[in-house]
Protein backbone atom coordinates (compact mmCIF):
# COMPACT_ATOMS: atom_id res chain seq x y z
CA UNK A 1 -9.65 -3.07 4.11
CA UNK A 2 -12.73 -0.87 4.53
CA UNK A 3 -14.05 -2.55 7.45
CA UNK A 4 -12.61 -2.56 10.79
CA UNK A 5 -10.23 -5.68 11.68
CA UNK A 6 -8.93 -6.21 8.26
CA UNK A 7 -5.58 -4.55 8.45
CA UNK A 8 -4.58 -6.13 11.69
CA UNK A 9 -5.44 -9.41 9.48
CA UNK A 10 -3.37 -8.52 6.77
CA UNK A 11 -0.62 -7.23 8.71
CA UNK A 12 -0.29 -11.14 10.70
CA UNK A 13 -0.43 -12.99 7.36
CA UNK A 14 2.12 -10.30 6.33
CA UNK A 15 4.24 -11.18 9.01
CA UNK A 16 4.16 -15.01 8.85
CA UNK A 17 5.21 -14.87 5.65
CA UNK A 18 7.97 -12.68 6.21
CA UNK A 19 6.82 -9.85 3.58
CA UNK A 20 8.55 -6.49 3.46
CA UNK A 21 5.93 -5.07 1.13
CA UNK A 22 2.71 -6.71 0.52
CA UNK A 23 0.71 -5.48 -2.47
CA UNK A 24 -3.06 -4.39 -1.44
CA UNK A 25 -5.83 -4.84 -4.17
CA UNK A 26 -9.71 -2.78 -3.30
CA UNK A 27 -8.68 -1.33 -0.08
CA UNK A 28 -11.38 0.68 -0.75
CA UNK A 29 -10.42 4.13 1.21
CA UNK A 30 -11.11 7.65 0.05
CA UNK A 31 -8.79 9.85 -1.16
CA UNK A 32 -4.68 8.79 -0.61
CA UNK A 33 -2.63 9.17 1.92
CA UNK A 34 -1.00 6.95 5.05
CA UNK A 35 -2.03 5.45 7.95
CA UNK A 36 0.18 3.60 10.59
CA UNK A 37 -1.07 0.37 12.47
CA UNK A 38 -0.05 0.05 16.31
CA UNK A 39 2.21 -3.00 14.96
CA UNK A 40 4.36 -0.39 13.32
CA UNK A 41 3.65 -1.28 10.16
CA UNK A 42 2.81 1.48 7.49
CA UNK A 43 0.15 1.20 4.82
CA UNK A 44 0.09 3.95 1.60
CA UNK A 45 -3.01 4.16 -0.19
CA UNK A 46 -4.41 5.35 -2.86
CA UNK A 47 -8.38 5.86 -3.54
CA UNK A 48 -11.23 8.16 -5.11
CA UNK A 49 -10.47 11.20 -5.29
CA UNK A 50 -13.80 12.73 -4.67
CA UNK A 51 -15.13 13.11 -0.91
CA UNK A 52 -18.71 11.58 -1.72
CA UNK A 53 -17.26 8.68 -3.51
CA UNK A 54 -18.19 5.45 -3.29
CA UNK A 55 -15.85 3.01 -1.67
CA UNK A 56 -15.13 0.76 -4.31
CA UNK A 57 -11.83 0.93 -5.20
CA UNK A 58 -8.26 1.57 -4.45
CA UNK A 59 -5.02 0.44 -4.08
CA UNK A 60 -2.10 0.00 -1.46
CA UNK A 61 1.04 -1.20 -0.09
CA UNK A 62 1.81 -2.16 3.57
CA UNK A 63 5.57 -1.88 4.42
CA UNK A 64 7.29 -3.47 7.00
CA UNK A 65 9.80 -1.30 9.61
CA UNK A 66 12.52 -2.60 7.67
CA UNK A 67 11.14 -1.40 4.19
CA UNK A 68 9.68 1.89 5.53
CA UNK A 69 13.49 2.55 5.94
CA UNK A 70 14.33 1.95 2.62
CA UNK A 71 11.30 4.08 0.85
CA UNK A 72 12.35 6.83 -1.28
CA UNK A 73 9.10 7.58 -2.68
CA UNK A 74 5.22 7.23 -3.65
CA UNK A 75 3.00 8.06 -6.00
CA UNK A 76 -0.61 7.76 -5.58
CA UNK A 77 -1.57 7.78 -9.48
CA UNK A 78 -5.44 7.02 -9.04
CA UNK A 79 -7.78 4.74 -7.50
CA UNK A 80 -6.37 1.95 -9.59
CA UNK A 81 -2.62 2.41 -9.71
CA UNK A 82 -0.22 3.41 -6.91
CA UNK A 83 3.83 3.13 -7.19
CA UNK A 84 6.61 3.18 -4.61
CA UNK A 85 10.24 3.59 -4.93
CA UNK A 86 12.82 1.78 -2.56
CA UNK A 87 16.76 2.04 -1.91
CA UNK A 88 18.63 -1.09 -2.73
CA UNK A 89 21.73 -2.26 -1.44
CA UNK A 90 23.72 -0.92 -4.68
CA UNK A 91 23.30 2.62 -3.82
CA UNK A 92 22.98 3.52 -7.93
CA UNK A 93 19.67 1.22 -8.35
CA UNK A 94 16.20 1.95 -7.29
CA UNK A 95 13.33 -0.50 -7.17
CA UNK A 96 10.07 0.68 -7.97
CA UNK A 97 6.86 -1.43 -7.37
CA UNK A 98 4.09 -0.17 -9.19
CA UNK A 99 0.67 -2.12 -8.04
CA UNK A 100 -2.49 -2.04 -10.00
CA UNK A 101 -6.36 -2.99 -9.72
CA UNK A 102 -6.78 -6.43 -11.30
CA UNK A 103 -8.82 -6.21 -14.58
CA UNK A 104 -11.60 -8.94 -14.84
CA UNK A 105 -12.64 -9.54 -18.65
């Protein structure tokens, strides 16, 4: 997601599938934080830490209108894991999606 075009990309396949929240492995941004597209849709990141980082890692979601209405919460943790918390239609239970960097053995 690091070079230009790819979140407009993402966010079509997104929406031809009909995703709410789409997972997002090596975005590869610094630092965390949010950035909305012109589509509407919202993406919450979560990279390096450090300013002179390389930009190698990190993780994301991209939420939908409809599921940015529903988010309670997020979490960047680190460059690897990142966690968001949704409403659910029982107003008691919370879903929380936690997404993490894919380890290769």
């Amino acid at each position: 997601m690091y070079e230009g075009g790819k979140a407009i990309t993402i966010e079509k396949e997104m929406k031809e599938y009909n995703l709410q929240v789409l997972g997002l492995s090596e975005t590869r941004w610094i630092k965390a934080g949010q950035t909305r597209l012109q589509s509407g849709e919202l993406i919450l990141y979560s990279g390096h830490m450090a300013e002179n980082a390389h930009h190698t890692e990190g993780e994301g979601f991209m939420l939908s209108r409809e599921a940015q209405k529903t988010l309670v919460n997020w979490e960047p943790i680190s460059s690897k894991i990142i966690t968001a918390q949704f409403k659910t239609k029982h107003r008691r239970i919370k879903l929380r999606i936690i997404q993490v960097m894919p380890r290769i053995l």
